[in-house]
Protein backbone atom coordinates (compact mmCIF):
# COMPACT_ATOMS: atom_id res chain seq x y z
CA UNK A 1 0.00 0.00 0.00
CA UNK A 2 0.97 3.55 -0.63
CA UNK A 3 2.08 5.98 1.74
CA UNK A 4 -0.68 8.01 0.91
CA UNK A 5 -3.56 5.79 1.27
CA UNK A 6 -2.48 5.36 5.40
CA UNK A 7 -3.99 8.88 5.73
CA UNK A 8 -6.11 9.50 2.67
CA UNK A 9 -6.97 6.08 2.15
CA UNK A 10 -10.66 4.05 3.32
CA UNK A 11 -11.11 4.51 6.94
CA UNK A 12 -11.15 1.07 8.52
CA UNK A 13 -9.20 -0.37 4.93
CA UNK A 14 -6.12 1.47 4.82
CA UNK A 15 -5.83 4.18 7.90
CA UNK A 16 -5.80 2.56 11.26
CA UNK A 17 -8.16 3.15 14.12
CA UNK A 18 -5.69 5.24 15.58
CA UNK A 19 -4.18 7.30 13.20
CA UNK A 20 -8.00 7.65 11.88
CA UNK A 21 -8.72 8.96 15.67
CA UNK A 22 -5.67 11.39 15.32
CA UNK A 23 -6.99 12.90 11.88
CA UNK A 24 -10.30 13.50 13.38
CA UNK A 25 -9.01 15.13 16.50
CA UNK A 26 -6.58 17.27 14.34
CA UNK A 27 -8.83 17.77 11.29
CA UNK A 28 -12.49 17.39 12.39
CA UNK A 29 -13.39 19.19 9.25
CA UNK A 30 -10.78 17.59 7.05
CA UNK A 31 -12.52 15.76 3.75
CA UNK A 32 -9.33 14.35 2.73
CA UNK A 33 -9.93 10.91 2.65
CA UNK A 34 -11.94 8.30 0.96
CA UNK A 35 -9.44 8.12 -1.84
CA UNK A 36 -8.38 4.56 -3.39
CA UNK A 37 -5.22 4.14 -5.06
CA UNK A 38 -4.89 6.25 -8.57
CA UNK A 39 -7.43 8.46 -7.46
CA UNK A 40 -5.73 11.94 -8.20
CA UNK A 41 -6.28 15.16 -5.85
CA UNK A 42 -3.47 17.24 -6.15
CA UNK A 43 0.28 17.25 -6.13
CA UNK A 44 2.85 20.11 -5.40
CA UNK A 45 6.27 19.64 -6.28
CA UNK A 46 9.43 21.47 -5.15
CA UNK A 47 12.81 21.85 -6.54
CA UNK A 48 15.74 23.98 -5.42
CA UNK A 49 18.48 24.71 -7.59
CA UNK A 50 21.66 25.28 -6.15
CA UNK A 51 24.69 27.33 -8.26
């Protein structure tokens, strides 16, 4: 499984009673999850160039 899916994943399928418990106390309003692998949401990438 994906790193992703452990928090973004099925509750009860891929994120674990307790880091499911965490998320809610954290992000009560948080509508991040549900998502099943290549599902796409969003993606930010960052590159620094050193000289």
């Amino acid at each position: 499984m994906p790193a992703c899916l452990k928090c973004h994943g099925v509750t009860g399928n891929d994120i674990d009673r307790a880091t499911s418990e965490k998320l809610q106390k954290f992000y009560p309003n948080d509508l991040a999850t549900g998502y099943q692998l290549d599902d796409f949401r969003g993606l930010w990438k960052f590159e620094i160039e050193t000289n």
